[in-house]
PDB file of N, CA and C in Angstrom:
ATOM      1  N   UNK A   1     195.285 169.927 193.268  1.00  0.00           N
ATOM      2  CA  UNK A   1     194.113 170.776 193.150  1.00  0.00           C
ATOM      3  C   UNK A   1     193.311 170.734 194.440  1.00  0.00           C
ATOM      4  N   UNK A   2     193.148 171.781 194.677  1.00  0.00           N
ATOM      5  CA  UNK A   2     191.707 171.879 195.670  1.00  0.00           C
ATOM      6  C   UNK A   2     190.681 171.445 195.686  1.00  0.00           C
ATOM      7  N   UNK A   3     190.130 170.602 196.712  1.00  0.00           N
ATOM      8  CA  UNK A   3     188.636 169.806 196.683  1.00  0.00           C
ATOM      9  C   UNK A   3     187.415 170.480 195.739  1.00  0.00           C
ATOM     10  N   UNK A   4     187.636 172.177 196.362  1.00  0.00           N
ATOM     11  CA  UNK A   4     186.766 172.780 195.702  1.00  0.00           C
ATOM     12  C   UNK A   4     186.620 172.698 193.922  1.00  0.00           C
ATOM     13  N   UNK A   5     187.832 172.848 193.368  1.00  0.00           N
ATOM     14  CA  UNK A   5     188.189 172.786 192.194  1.00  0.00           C
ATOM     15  C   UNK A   5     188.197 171.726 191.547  1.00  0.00           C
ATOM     16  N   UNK A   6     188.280 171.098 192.281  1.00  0.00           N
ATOM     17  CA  UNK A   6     187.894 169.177 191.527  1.00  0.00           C
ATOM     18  C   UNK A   6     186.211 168.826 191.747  1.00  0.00           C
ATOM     19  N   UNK A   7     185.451 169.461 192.550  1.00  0.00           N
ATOM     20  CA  UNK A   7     184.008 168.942 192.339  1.00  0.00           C
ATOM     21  C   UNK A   7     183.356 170.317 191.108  1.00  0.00           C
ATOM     22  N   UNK A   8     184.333 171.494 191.271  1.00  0.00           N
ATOM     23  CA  UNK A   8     183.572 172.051 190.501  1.00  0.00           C
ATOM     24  C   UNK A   8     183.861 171.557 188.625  1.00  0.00           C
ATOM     25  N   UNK A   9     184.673 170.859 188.424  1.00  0.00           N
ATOM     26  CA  UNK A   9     184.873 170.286 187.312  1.00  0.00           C
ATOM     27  C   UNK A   9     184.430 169.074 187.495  1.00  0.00           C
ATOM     28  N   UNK A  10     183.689 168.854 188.090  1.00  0.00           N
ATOM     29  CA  UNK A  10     182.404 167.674 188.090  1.00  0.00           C
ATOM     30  C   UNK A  10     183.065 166.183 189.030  1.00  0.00           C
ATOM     31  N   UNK A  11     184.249 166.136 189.464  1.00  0.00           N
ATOM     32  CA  UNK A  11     185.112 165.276 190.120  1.00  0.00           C
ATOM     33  C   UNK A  11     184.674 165.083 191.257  1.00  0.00           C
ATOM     34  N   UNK A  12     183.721 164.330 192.142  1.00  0.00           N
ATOM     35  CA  UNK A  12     183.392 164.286 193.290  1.00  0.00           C
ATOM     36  C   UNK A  12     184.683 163.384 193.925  1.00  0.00           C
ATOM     37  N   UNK A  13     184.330 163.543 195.547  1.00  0.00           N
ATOM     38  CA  UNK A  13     185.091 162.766 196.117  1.00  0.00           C
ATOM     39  C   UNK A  13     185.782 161.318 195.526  1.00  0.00           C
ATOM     40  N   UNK A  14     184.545 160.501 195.694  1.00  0.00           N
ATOM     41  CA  UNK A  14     184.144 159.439 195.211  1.00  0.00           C
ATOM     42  C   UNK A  14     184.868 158.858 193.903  1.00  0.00           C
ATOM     43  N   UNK A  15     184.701 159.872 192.915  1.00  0.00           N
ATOM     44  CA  UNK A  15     185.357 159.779 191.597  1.00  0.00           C
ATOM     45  C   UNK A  15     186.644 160.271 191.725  1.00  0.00           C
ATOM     46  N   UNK A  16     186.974 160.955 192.523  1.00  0.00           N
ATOM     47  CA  UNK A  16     188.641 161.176 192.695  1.00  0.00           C
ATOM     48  C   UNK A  16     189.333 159.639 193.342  1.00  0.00           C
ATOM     49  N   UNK A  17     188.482 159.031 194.238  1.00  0.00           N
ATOM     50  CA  UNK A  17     188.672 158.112 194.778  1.00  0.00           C
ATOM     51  C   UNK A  17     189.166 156.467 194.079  1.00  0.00           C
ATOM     52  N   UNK A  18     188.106 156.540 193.259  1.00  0.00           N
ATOM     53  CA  UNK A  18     188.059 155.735 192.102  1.00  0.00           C
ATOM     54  C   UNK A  18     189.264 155.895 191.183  1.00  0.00           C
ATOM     55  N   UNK A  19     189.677 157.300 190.446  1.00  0.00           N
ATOM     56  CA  UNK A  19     190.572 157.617 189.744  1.00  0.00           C
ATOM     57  C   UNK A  19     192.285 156.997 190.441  1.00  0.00           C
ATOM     58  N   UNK A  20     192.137 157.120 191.295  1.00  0.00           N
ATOM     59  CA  UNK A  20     193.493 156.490 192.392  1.00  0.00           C
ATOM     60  C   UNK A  20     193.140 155.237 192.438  1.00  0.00           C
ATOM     61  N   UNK A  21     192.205 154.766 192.836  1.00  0.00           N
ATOM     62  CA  UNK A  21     192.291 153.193 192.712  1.00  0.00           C
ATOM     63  C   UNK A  21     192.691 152.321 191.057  1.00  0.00           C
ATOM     64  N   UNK A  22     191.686 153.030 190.284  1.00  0.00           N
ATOM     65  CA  UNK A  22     192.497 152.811 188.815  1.00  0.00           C
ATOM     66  C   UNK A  22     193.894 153.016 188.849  1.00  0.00           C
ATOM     67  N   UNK A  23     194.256 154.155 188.906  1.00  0.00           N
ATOM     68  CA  UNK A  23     195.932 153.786 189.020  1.00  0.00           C
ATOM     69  C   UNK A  23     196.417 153.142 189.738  1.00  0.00           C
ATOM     70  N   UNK A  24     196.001 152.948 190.359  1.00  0.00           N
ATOM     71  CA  UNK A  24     197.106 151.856 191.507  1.00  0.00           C
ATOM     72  C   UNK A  24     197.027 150.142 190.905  1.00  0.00           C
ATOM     73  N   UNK A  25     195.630 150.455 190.306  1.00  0.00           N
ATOM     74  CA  UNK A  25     195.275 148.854 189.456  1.00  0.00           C
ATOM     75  C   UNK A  25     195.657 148.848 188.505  1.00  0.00           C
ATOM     76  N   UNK A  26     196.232 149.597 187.804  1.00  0.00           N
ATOM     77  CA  UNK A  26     196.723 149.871 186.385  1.00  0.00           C
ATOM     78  C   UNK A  26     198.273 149.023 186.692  1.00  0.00           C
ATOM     79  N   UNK A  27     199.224 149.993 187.892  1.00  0.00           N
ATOM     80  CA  UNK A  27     200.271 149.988 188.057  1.00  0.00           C
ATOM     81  C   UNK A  27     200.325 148.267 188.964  1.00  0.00           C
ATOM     82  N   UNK A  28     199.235 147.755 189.347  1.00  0.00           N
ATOM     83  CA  UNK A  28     199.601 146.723 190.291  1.00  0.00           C
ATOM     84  C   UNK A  28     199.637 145.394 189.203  1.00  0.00           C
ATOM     85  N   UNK A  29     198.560 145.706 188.246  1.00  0.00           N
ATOM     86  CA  UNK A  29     198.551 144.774 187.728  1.00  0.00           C
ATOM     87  C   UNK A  29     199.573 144.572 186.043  1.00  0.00           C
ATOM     88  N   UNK A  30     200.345 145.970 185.535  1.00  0.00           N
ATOM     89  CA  UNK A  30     201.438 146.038 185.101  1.00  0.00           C
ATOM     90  C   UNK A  30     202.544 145.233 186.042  1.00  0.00           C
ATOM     91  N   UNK A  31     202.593 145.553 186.979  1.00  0.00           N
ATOM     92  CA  UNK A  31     203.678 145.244 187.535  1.00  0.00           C
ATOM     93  C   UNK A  31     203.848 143.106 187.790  1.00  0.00           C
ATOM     94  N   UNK A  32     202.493 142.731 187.848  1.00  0.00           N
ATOM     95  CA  UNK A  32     202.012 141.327 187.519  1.00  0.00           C
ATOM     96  C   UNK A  32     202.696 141.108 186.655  1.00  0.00           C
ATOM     97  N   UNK A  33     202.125 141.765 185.248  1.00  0.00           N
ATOM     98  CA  UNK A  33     202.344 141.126 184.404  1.00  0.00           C
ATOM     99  C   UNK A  33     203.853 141.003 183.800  1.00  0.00           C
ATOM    100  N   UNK A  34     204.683 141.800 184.748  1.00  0.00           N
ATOM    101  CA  UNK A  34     205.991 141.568 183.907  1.00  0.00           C
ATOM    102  C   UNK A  34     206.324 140.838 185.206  1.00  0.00           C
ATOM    103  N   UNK A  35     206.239 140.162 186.122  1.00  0.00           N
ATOM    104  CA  UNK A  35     206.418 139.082 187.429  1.00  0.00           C
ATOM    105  C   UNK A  35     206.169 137.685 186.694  1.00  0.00           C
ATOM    106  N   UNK A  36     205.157 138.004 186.264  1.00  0.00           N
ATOM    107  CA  UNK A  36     204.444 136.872 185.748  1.00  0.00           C
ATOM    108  C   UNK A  36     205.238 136.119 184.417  1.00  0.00           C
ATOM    109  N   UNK A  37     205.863 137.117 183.830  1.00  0.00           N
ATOM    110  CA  UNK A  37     206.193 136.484 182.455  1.00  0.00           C
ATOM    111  C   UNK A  37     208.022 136.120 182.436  1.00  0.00           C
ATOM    112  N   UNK A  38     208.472 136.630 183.983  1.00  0.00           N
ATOM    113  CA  UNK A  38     209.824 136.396 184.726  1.00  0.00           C
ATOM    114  C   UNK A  38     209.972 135.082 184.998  1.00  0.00           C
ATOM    115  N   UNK A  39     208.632 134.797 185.766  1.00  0.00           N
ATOM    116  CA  UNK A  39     208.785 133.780 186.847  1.00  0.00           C
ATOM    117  C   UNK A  39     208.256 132.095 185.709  1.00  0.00           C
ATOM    118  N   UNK A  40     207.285 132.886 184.930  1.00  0.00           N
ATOM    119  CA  UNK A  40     207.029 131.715 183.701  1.00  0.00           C
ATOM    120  C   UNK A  40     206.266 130.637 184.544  1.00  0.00           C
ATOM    121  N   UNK A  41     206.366 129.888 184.014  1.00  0.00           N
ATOM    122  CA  UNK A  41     205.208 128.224 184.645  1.00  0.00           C
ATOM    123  C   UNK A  41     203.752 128.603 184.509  1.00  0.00           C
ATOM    124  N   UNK A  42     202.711 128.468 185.166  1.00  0.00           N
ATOM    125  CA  UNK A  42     201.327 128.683 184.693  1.00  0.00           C
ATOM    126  C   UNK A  42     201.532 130.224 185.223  1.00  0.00           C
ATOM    127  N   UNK A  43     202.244 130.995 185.576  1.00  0.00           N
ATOM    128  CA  UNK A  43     201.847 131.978 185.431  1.00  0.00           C
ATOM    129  C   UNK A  43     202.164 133.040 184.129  1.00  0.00           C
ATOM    130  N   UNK A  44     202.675 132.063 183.241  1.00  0.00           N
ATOM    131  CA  UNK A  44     202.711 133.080 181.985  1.00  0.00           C
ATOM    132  C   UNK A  44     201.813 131.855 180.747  1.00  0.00           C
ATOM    133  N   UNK A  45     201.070 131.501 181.528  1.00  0.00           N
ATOM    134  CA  UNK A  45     199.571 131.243 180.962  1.00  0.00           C
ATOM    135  C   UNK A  45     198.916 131.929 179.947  1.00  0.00           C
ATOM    136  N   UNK A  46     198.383 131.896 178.766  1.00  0.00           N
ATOM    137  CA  UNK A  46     198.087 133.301 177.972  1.00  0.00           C
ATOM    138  C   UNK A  46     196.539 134.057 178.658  1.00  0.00           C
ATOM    139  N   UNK A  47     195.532 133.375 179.243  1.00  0.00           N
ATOM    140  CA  UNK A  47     194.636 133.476 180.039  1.00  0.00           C
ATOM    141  C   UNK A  47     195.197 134.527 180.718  1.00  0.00           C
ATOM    142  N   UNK A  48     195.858 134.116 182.153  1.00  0.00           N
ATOM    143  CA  UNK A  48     196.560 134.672 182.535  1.00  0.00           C
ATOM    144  C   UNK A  48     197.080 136.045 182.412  1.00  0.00           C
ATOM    145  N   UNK A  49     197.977 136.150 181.475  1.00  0.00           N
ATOM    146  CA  UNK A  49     198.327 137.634 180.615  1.00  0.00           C
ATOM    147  C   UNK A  49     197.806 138.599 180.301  1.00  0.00           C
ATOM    148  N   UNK A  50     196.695 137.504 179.641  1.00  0.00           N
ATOM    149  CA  UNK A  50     195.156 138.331 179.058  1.00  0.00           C
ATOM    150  C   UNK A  50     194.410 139.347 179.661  1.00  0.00           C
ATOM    151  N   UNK A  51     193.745 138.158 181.010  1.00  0.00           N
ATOM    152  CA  UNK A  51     193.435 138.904 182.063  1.00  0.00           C
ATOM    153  C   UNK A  51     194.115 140.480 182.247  1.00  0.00           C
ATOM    154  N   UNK A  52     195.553 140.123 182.865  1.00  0.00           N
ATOM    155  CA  UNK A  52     196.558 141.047 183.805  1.00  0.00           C
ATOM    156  C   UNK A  52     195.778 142.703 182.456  1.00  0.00           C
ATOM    157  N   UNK A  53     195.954 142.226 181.039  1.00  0.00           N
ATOM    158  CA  UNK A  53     196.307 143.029 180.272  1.00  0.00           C
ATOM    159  C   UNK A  53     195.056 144.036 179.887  1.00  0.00           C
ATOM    160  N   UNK A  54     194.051 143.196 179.927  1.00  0.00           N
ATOM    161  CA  UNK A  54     192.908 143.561 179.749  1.00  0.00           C
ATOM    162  C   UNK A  54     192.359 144.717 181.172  1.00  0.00           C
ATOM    163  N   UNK A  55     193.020 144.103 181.932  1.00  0.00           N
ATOM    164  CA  UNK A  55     192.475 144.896 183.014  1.00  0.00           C
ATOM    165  C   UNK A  55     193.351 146.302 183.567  1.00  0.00           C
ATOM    166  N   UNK A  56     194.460 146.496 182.980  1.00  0.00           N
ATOM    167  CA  UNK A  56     195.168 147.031 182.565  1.00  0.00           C
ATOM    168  C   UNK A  56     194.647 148.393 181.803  1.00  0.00           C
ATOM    169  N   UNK A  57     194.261 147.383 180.745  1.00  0.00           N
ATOM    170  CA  UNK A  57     193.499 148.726 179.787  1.00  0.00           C
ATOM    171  C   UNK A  57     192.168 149.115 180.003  1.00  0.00           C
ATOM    172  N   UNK A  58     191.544 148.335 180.731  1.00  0.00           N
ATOM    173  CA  UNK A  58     189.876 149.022 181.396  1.00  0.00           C
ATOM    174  C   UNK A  58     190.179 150.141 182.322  1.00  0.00           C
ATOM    175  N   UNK A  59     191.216 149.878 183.218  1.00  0.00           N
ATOM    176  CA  UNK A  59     191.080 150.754 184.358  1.00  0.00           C
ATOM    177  C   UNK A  59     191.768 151.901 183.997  1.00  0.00           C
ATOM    178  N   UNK A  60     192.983 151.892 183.136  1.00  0.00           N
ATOM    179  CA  UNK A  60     193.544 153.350 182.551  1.00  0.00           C
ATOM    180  C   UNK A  60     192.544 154.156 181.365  1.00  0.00           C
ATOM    181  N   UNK A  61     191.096 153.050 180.653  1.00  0.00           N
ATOM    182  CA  UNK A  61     190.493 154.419 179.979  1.00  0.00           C
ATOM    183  C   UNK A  61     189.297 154.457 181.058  1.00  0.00           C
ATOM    184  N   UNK A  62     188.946 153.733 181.909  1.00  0.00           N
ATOM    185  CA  UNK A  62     188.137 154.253 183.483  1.00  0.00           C
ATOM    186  C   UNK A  62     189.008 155.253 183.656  1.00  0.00           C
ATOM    187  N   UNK A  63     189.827 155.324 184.245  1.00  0.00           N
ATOM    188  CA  UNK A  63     190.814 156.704 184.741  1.00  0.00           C
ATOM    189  C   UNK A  63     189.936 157.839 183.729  1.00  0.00           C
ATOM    190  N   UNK A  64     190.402 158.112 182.876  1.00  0.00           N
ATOM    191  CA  UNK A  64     190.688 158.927 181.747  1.00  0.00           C
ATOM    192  C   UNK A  64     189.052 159.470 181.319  1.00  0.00           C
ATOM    193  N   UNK A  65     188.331 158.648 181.376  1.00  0.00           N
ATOM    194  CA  UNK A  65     186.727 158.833 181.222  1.00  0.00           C
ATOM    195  C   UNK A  65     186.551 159.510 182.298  1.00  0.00           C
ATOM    196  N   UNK A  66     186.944 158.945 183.821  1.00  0.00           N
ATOM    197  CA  UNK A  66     186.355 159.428 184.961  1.00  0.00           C
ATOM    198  C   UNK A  66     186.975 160.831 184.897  1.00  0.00           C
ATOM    199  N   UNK A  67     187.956 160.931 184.561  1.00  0.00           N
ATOM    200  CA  UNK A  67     188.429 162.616 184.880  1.00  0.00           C
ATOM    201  C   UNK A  67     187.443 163.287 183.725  1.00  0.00           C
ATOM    202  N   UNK A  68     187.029 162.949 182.768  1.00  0.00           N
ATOM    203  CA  UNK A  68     186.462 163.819 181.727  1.00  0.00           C
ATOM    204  C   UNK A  68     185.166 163.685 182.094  1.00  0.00           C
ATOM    205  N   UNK A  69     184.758 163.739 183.044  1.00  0.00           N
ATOM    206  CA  UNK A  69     183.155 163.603 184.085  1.00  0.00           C
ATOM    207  C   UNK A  69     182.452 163.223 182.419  1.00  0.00           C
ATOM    208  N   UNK A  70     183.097 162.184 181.782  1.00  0.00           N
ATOM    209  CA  UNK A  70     181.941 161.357 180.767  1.00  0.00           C
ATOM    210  C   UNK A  70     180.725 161.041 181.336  1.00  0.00           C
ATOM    211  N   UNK A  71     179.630 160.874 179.815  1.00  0.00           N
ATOM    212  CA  UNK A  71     178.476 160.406 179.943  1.00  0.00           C
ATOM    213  C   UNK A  71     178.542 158.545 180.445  1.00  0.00           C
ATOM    214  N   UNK A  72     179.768 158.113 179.707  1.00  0.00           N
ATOM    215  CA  UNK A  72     179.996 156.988 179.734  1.00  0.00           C
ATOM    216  C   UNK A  72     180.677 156.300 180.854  1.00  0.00           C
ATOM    217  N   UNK A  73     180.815 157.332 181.665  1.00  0.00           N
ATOM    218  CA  UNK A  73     181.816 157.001 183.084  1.00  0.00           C
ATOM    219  C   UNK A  73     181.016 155.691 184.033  1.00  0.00           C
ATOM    220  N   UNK A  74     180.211 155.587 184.163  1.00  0.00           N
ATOM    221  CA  UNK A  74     178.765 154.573 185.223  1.00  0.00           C
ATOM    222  C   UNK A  74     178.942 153.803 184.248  1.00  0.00           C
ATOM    223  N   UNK A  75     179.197 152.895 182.775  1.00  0.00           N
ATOM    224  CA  UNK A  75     179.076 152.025 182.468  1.00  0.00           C
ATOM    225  C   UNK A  75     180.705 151.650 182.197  1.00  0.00           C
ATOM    226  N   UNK A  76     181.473 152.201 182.317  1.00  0.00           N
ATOM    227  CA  UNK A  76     183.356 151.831 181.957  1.00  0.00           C
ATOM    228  C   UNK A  76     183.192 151.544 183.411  1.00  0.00           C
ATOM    229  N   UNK A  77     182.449 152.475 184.795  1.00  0.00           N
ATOM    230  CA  UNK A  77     182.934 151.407 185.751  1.00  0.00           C
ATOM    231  C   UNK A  77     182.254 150.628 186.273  1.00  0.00           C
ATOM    232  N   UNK A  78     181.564 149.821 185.663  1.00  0.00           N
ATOM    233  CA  UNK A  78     180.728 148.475 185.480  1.00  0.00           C
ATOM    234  C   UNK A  78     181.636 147.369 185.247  1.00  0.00           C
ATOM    235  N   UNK A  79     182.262 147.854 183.851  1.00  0.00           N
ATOM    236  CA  UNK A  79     183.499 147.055 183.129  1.00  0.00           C
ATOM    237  C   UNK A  79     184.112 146.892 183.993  1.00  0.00           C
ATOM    238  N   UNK A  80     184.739 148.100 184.455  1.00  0.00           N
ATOM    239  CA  UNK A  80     185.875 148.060 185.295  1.00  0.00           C
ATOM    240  C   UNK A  80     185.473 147.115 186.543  1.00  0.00           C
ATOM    241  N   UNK A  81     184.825 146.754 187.198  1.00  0.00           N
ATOM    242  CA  UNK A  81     184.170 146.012 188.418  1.00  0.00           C
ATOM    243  C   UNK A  81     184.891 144.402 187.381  1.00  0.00           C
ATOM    244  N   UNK A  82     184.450 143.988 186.314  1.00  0.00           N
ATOM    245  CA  UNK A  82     184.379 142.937 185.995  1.00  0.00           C
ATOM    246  C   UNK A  82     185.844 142.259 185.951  1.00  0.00           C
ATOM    247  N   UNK A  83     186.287 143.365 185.225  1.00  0.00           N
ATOM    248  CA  UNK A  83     188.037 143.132 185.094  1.00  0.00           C
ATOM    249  C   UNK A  83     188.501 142.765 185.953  1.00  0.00           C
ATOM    250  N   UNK A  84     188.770 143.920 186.962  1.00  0.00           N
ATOM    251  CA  UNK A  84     189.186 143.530 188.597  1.00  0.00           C
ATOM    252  C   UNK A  84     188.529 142.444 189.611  1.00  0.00           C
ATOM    253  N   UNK A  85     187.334 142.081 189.093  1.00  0.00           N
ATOM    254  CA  UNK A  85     187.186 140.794 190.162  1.00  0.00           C
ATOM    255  C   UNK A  85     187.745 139.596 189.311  1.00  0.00           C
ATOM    256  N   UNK A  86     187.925 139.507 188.067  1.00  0.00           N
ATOM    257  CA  UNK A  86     188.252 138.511 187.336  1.00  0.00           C
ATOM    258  C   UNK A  86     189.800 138.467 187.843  1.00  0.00           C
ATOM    259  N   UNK A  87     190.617 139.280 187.485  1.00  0.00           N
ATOM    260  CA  UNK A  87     191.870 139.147 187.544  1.00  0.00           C
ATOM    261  C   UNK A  87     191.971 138.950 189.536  1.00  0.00           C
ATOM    262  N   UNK A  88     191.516 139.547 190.210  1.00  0.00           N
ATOM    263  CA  UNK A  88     191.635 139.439 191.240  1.00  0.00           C
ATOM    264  C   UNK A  88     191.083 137.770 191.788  1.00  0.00           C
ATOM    265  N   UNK A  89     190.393 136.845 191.106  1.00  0.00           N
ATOM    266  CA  UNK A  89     189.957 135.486 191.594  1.00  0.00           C
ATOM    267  C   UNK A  89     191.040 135.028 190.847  1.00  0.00           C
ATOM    268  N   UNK A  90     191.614 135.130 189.716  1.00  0.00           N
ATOM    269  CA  UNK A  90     192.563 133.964 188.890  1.00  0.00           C
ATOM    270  C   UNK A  90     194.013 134.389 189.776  1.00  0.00           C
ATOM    271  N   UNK A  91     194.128 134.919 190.739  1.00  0.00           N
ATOM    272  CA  UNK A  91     195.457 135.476 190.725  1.00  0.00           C
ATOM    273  C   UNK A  91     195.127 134.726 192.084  1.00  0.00           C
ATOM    274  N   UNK A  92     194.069 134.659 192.612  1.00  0.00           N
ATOM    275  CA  UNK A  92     194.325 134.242 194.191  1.00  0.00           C
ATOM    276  C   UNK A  92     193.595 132.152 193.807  1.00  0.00           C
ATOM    277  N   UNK A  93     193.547 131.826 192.676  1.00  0.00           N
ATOM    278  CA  UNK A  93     193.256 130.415 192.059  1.00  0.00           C
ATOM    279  C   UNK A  93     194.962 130.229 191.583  1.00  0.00           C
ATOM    280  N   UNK A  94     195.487 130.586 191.251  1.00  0.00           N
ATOM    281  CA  UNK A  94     196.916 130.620 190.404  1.00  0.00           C
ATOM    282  C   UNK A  94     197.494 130.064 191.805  1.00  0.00           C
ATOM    283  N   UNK A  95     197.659 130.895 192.832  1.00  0.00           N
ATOM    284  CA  UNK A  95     198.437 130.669 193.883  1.00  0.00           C
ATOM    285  C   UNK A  95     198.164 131.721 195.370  1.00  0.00           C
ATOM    286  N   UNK A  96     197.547 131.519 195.893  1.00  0.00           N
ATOM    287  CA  UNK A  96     197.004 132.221 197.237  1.00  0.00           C
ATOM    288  C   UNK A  96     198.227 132.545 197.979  1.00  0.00           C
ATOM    289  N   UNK A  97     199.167 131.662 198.009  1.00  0.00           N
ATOM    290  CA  UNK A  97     200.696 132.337 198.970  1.00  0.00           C
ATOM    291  C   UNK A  97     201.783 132.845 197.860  1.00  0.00           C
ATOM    292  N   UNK A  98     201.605 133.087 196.568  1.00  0.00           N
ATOM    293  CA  UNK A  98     202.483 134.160 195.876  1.00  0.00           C
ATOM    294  C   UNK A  98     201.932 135.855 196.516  1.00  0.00           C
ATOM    295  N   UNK A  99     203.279 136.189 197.556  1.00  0.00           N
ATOM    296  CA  UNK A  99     203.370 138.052 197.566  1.00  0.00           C
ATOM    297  C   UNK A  99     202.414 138.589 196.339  1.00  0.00           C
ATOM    298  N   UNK A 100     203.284 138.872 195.394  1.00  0.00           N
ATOM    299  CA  UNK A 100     203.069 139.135 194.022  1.00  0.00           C
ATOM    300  C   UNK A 100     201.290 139.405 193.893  1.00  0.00           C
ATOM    301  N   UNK A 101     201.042 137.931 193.770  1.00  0.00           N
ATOM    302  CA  UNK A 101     199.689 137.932 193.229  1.00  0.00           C
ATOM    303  C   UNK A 101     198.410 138.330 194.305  1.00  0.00           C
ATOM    304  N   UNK A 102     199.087 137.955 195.737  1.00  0.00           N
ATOM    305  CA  UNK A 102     198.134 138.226 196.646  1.00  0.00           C
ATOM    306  C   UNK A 102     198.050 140.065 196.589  1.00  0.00           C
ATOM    307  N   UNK A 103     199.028 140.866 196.553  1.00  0.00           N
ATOM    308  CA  UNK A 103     198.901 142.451 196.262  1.00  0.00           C
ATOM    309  C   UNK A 103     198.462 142.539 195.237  1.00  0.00           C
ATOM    310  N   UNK A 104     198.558 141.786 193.865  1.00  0.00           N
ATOM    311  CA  UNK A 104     197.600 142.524 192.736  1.00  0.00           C
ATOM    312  C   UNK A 104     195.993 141.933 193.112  1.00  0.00           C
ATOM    313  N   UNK A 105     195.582 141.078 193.613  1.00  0.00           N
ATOM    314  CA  UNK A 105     194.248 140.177 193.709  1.00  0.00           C
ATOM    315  C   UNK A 105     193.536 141.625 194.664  1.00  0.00           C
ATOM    316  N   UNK A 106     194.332 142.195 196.136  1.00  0.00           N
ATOM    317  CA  UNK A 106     193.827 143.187 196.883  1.00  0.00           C
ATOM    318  C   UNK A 106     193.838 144.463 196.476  1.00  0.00           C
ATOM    319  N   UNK A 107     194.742 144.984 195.148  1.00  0.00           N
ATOM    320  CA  UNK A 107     194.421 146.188 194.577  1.00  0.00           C
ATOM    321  C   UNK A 107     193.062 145.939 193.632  1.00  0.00           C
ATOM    322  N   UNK A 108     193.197 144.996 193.365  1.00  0.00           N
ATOM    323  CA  UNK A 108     191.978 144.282 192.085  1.00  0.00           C
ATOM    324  C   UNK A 108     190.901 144.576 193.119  1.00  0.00           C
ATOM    325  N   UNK A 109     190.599 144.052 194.536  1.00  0.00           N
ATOM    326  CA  UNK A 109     189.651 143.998 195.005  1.00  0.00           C
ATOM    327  C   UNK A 109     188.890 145.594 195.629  1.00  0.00           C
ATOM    328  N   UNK A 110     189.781 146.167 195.796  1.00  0.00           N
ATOM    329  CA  UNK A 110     189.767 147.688 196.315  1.00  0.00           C
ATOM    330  C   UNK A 110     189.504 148.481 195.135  1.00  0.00           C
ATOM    331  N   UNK A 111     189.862 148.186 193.563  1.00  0.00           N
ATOM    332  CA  UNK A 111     189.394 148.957 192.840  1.00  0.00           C
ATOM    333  C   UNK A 111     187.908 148.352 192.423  1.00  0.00           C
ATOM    334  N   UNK A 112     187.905 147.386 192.295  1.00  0.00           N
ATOM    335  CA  UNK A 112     186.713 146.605 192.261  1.00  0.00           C
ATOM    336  C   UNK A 112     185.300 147.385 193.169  1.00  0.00           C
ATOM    337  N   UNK A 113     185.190 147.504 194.428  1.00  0.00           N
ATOM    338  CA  UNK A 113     184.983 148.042 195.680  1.00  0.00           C
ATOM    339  C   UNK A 113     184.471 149.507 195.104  1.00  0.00           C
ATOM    340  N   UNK A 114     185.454 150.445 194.654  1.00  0.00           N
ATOM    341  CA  UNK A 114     185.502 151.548 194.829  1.00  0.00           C
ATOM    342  C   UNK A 114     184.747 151.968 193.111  1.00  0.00           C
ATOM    343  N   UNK A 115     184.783 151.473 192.083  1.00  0.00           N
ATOM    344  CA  UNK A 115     184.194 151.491 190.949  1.00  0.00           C
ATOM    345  C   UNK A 115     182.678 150.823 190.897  1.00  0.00           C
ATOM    346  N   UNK A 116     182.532 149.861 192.025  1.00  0.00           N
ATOM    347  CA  UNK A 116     181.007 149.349 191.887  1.00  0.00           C
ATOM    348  C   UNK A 116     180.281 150.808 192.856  1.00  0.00           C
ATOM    349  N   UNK A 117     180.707 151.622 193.396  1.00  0.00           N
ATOM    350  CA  UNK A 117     179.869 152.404 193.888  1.00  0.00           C
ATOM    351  C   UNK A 117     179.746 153.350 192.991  1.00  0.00           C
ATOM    352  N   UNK A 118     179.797 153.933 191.850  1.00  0.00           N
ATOM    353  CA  UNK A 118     180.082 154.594 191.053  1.00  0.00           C
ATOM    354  C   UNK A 118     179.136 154.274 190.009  1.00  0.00           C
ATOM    355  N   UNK A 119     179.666 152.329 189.603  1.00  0.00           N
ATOM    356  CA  UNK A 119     178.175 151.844 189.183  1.00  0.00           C
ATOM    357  C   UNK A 119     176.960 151.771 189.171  1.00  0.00           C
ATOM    358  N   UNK A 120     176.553 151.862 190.526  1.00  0.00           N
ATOM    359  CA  UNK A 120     174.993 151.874 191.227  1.00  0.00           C
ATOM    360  C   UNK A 120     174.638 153.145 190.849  1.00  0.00           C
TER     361      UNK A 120
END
């Protein structure tokens, strides 16, 4: 779609911006969680899981709110801020030199980033 056509259905930059970072946090931290439950040892922790899962499902109905220029969009990405810094500190506490976890901790942190401006 055209820029034009996405702010005129209420989609600003910003919130298009956000909407991509949710997916990418959706998909980074799916992709955790089936790493995580491969590799086993504290990383298939139920904490752990929880996290991956929970944050999972904040940022795909963030997505889904944000495209429907909801009333409720400024407080899902509040949530969404919380999820992603949570999962993004336990993943870089778990193990700071796991690949794996260090790319979901920096999608966590970039959606994190990009949903607290949205918040304010």
């Amino acid at each position: 779609m055209a820029e034009e056509e996405l702010e005129s259905q209420g989609i600003s930059p910003e919130v298009r911006s956000c909407v991509e970072a949710t997916s990418a946090c959706y998909t980074a931290c799916t992709e955790t969680l089936t790493y995580s439950l491969d590799v086993g040892a504290d990383l298939s922790e139920p904490q752990h899981l929880r996290l991956l899962i929970d944050c999972c499902e904040v940022c795909q109905t963030a997505q889904n709110i944000l495209l429907r220029a909801s009333e409720l969009s400024m407080m899902l990405a509040a949530v969404c801020v919380e999820a992603c810094e949570k999962v993004a500190d336990h993943c870089r506490q778990l193990d700071a030199s796991d690949e794996q976890l260090a790319a979901c901790a920096e999608v966590c942190d970039h959606t994190a980033d990009c949903c607290r401006q949205l918040a304010i």
